[in-house]
C-alpha atoms as a PDB file:
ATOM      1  CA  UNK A   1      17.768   3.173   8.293  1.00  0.00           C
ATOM      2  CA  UNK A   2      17.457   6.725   7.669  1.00  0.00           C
ATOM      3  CA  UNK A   3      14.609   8.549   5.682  1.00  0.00           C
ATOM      4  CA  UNK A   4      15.155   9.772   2.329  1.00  0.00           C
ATOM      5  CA  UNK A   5      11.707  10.448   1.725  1.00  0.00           C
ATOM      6  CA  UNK A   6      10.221  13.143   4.564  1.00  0.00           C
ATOM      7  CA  UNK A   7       6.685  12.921   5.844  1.00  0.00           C
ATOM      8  CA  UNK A   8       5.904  16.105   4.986  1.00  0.00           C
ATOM      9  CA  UNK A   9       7.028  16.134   1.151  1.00  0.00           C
ATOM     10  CA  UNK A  10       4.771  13.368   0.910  1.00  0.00           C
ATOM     11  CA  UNK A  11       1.895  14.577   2.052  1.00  0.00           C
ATOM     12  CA  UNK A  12       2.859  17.886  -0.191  1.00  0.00           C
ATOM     13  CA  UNK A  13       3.379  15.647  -3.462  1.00  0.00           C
ATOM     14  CA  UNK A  14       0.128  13.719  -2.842  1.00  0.00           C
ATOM     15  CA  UNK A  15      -1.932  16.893  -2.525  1.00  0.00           C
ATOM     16  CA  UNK A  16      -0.744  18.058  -5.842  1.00  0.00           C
ATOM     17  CA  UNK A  17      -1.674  14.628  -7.230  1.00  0.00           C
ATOM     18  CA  UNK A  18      -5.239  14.339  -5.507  1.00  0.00           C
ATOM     19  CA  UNK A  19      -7.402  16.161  -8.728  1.00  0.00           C
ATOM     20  CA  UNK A  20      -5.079  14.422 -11.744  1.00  0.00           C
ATOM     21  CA  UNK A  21      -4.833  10.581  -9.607  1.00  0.00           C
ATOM     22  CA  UNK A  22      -7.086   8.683 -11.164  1.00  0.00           C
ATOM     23  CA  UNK A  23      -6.961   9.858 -14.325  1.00  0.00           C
ATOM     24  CA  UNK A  24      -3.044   9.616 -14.370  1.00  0.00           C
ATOM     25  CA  UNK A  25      -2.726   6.107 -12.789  1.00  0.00           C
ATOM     26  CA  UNK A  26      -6.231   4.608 -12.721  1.00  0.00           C
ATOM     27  CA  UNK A  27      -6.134   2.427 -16.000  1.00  0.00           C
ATOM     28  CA  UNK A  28      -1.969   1.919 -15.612  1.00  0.00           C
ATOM     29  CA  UNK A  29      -2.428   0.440 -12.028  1.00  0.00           C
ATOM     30  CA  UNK A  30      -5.441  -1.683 -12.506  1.00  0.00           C
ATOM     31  CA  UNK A  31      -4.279  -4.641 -12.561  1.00  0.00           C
ATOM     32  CA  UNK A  32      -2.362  -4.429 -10.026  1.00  0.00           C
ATOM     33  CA  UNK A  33      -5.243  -3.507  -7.552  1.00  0.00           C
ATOM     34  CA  UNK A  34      -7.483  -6.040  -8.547  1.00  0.00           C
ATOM     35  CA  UNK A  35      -4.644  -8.348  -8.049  1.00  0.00           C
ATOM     36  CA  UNK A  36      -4.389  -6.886  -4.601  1.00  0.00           C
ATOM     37  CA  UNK A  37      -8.457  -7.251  -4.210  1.00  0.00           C
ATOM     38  CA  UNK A  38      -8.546 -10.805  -4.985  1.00  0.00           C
ATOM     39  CA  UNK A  39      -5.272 -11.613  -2.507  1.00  0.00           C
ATOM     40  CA  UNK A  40      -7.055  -9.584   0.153  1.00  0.00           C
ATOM     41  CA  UNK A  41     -10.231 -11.286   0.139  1.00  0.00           C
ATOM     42  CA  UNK A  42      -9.248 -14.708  -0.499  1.00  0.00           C
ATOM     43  CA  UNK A  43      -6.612 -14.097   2.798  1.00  0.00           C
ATOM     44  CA  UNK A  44      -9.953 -12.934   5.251  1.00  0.00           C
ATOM     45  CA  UNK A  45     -12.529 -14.721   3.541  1.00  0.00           C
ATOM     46  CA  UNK A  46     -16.397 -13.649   3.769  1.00  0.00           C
ATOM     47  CA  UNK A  47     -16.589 -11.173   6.814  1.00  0.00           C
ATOM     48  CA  UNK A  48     -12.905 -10.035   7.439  1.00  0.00           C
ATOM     49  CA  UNK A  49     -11.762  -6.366   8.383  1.00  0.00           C
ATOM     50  CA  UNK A  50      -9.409  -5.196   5.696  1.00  0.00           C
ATOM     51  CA  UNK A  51      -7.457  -2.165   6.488  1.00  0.00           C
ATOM     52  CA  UNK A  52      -6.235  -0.113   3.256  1.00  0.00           C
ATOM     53  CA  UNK A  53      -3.428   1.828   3.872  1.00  0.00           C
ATOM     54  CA  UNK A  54      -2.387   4.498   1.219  1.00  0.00           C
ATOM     55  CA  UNK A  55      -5.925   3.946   0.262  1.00  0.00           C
ATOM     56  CA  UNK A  56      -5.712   7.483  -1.531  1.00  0.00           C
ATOM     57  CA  UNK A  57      -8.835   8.624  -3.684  1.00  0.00           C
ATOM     58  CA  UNK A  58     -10.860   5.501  -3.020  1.00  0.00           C
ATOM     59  CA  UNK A  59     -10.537   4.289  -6.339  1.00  0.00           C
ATOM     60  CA  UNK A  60     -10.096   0.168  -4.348  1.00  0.00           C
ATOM     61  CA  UNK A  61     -13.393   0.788  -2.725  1.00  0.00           C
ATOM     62  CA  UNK A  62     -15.934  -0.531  -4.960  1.00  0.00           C
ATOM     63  CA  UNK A  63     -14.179  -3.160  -5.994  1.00  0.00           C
ATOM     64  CA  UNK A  64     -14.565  -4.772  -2.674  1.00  0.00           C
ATOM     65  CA  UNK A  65     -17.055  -7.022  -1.617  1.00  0.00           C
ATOM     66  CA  UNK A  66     -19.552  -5.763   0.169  1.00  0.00           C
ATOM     67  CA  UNK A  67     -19.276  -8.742   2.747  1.00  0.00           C
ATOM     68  CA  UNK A  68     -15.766  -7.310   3.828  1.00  0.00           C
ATOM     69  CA  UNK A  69     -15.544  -4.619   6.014  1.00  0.00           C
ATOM     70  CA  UNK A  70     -12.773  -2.121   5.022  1.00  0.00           C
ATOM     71  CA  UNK A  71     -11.161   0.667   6.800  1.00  0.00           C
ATOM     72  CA  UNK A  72      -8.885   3.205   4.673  1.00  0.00           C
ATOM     73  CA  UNK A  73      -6.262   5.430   6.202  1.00  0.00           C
ATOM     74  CA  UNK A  74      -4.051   8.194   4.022  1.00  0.00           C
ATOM     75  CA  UNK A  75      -1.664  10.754   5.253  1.00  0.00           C
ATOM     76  CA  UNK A  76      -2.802  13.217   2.478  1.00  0.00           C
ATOM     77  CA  UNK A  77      -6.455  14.783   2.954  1.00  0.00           C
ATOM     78  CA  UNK A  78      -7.005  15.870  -0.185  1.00  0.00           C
ATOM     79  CA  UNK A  79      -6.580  12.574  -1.946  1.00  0.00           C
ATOM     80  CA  UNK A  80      -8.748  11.492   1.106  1.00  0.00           C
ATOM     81  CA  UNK A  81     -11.579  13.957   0.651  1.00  0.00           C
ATOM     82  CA  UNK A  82     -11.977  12.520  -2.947  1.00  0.00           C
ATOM     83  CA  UNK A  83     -12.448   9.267  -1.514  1.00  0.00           C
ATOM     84  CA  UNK A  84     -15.682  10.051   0.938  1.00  0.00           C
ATOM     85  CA  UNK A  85     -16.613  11.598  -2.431  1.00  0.00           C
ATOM     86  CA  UNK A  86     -16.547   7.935  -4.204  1.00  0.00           C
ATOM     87  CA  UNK A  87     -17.980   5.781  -1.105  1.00  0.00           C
ATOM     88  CA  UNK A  88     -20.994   8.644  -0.962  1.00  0.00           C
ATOM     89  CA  UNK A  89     -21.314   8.183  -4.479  1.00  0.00           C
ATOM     90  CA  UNK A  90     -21.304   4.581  -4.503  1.00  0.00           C
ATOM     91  CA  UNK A  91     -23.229   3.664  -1.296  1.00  0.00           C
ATOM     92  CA  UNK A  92     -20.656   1.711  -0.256  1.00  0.00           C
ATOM     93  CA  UNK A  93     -22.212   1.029   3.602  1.00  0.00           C
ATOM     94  CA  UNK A  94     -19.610  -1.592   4.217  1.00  0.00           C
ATOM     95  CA  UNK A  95     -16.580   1.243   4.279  1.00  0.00           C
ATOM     96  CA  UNK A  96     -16.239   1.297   8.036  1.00  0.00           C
ATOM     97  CA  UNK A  97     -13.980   4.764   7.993  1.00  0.00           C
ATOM     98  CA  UNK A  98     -11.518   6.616   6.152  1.00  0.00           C
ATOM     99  CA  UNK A  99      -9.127   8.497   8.415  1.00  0.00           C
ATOM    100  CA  UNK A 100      -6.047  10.362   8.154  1.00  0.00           C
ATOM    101  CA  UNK A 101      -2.654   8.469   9.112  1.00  0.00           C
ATOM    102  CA  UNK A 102       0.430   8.429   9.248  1.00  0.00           C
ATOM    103  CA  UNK A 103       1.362   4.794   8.235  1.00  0.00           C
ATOM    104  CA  UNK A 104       4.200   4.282  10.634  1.00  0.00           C
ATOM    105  CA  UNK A 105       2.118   5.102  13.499  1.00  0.00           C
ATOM    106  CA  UNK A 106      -1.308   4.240  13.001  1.00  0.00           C
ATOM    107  CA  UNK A 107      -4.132   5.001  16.121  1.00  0.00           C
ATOM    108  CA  UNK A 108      -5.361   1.282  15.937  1.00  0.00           C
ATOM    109  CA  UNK A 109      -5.439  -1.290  18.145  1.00  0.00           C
ATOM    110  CA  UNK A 110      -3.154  -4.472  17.846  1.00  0.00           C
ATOM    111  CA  UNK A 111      -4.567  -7.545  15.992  1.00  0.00           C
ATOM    112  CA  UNK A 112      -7.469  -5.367  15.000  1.00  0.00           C
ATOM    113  CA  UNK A 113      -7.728  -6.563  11.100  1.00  0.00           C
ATOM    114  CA  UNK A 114      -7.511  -9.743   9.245  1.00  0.00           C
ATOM    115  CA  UNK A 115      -5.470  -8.364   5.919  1.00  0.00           C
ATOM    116  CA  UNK A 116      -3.725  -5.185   5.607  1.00  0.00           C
ATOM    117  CA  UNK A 117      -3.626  -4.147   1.948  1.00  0.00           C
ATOM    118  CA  UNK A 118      -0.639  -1.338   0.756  1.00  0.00           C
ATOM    119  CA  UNK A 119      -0.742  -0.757  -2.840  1.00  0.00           C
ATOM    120  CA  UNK A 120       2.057   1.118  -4.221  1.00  0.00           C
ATOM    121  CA  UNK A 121       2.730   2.322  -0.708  1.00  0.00           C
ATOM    122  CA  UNK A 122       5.480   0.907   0.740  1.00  0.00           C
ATOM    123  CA  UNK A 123       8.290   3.030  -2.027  1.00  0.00           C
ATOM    124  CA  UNK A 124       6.239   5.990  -0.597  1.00  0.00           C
ATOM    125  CA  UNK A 125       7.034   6.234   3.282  1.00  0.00           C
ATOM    126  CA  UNK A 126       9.699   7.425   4.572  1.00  0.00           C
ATOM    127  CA  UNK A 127      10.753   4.430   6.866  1.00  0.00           C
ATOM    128  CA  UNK A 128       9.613   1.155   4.798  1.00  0.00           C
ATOM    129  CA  UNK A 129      10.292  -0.655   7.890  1.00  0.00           C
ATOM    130  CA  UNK A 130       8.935   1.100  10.443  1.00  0.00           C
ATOM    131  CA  UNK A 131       5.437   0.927   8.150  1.00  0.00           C
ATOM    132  CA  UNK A 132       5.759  -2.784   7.989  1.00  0.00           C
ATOM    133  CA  UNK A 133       5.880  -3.422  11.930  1.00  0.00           C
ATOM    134  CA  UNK A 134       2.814  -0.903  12.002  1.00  0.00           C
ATOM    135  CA  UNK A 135       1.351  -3.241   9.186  1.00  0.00           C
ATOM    136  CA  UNK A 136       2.672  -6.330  11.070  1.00  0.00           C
ATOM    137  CA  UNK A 137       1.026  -5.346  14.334  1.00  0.00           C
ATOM    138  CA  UNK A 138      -2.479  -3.734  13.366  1.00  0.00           C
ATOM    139  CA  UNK A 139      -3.337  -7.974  12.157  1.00  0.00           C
ATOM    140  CA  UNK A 140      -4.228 -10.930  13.967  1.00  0.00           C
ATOM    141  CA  UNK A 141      -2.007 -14.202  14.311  1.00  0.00           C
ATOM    142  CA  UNK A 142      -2.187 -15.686  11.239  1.00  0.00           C
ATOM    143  CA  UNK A 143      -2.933 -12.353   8.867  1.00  0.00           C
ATOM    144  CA  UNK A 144      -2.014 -11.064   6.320  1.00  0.00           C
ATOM    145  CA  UNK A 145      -0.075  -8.118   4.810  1.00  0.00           C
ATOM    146  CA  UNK A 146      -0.796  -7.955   0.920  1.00  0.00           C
ATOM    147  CA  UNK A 147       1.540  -5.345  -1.140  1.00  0.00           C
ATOM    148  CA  UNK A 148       1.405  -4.322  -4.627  1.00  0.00           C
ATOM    149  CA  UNK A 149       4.613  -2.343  -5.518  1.00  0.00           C
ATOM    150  CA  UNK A 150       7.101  -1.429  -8.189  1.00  0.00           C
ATOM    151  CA  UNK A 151      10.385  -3.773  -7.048  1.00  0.00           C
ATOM    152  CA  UNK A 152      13.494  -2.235  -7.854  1.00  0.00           C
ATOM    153  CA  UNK A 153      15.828  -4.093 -10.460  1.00  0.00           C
ATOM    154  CA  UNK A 154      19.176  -5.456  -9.339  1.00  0.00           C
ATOM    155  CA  UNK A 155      21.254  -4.570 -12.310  1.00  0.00           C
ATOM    156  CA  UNK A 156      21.129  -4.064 -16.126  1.00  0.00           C
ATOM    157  CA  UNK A 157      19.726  -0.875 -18.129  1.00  0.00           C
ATOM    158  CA  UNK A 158      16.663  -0.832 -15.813  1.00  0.00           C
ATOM    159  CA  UNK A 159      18.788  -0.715 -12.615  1.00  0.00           C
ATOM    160  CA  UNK A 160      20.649   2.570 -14.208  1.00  0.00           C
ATOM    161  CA  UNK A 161      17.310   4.147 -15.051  1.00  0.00           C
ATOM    162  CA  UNK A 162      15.926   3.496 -11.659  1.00  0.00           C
ATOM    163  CA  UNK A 163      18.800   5.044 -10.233  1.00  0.00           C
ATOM    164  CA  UNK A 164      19.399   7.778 -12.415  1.00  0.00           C
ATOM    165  CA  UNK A 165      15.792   9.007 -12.277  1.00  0.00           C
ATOM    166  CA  UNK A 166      15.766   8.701  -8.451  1.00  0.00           C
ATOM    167  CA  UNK A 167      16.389  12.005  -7.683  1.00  0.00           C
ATOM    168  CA  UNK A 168      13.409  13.835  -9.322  1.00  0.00           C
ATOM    169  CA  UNK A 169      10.854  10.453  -8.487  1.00  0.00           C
ATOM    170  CA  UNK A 170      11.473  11.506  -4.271  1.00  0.00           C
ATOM    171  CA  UNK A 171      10.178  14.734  -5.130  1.00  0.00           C
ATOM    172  CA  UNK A 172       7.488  13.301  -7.311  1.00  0.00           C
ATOM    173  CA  UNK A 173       6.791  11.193  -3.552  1.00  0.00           C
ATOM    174  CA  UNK A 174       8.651   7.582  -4.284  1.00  0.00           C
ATOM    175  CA  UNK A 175      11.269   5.329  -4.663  1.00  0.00           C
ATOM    176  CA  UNK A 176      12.039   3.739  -8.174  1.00  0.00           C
ATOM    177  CA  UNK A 177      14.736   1.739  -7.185  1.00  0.00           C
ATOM    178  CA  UNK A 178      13.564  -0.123  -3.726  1.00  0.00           C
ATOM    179  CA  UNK A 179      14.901  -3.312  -3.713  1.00  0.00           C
ATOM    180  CA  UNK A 180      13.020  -6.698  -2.380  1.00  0.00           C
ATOM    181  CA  UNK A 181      15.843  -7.167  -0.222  1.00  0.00           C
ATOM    182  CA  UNK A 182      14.580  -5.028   2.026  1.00  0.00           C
ATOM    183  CA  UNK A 183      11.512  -6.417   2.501  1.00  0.00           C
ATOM    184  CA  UNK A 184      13.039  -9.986   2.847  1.00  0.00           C
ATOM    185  CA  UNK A 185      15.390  -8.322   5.397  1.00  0.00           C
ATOM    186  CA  UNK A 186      12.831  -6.583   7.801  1.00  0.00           C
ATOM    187  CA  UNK A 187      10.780 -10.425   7.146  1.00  0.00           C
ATOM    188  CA  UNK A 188      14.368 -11.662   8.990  1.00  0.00           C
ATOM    189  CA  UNK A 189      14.360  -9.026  11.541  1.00  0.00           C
ATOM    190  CA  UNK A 190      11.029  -8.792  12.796  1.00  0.00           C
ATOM    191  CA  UNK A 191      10.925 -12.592  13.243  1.00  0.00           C
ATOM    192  CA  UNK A 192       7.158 -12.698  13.265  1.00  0.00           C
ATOM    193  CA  UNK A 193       6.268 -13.197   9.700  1.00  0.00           C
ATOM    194  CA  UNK A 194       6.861 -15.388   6.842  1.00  0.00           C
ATOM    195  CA  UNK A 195       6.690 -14.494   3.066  1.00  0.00           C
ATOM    196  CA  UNK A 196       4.181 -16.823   1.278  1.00  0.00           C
ATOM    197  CA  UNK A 197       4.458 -15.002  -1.946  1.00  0.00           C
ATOM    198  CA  UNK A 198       5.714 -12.900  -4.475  1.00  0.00           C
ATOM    199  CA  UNK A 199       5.385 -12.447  -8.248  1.00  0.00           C
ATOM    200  CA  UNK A 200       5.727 -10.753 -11.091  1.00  0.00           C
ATOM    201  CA  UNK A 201       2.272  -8.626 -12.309  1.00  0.00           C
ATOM    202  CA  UNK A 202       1.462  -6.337 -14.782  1.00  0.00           C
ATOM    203  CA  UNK A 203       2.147  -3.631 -16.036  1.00  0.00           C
ATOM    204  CA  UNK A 204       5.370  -4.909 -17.644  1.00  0.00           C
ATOM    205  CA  UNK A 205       6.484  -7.275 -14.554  1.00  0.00           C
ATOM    206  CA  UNK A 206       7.966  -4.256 -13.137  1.00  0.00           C
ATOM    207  CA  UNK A 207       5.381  -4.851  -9.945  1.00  0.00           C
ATOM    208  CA  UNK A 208       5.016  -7.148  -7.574  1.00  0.00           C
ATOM    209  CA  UNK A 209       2.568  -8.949  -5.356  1.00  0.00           C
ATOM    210  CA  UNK A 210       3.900  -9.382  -2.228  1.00  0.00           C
ATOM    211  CA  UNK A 211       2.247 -11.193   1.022  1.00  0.00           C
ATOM    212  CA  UNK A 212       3.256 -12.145   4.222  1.00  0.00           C
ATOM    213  CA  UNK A 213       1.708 -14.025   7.316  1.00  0.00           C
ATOM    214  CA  UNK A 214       1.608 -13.313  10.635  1.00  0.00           C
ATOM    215  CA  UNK A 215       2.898 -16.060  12.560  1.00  0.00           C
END
């Protein structure tokens, strides 16, 4: 499928949102991270690797527990530079790295994490699909891939919105109107994993949690 979101507008729009971030998004996404958090953790259990990717200023990190082991990849440096900022600040020994990635190609080895966690990510890349075989790949049999996104509506006023304001959200750096059905079709296509859940979370039901398994 082609891109309609470029790797390198990305990185430009998440520069310009590293200093404003968490003070734009922090409180209005909360719930949704936590929600991610809990997934996560109860997917690895005490001692699992958790790879964050998109994992932006830090602002996930200390929620984590300690007995986890988390690695955090970004394509945008700034946002990332904020987050060695936090983990210093927080003493948070049990941050393994924080790199910068691009999410569809990631410089890690197969089956190398229990849980990969993507929240409000996967509206963000420029090939959905290509991210989620990276995603797919980078966990062990039996894994899992935990997203937290805005879903797009199907139809009614909020369908017309999402479309309508989908012009000046890609320069922003995402996709309003991403359907599910294209994460239930790469699911199909890839043939390794299964969905196990998805529901509606706060703020307004608008986002979803997401998981799949590696099978």
């Amino acid at each position: 499928m082609a891109a309609d979101i470029d790797k390198a507008g990305v990185a430009k729009a998440y520069a310009r949102w590293a200093p404003i971030y968490d003070f734009v998004f922090g409180k209005v996404f909360a719930p949704g991270r936590g929600i991610a958090i809990v997934a996560a953790e109860l997917a690895c259990g005490a001692g699992g690797r958790i790879l964050e990717v998109g994992v932006g200023t830090g602002i996930s990190l200390p929620d984590y527990a300690r007995t986890n082991t988390i690695v955090g990849v970004d394509l945008s440096e700034p946002m990332l530079r904020r987050a060695h900022e936090r983990v210093a600040a927080h003493g948070l020994d049990n941050v393994e790295a924080l790199s910068v990635m691009d999410a569809m190609n990631m410089a890690l080895p197969d089956g190398s994490f229990d849980v990969v966690v993507a929240q409000f990510v996967i509206t963000a890349v420029p090939n959905p699909e290509a991210t989620l075989d990276e995603f797919a790949r980078v966990i062990k049999p039996g894994g899992e891939i935990v997203l937290v996104n805005h879903i797009g509506a199907e139809s009614g006023p909020r369908w017309l919105f999402e479309y309508c304001f989908a012009p000046l959200a890609r320069r922003l750096g995402w996709r309003p109107e991403f359907p599910f059905k294209r994460l239930s079709d790469w699911a199909t296509r890839h043939g390794g994993v299964e969905l196990v859940e998805r529901r509606a979370i706060q703020p307004l039901g608008h986002f979803s949690l997401i998981r799949f398994k590696r099978v």
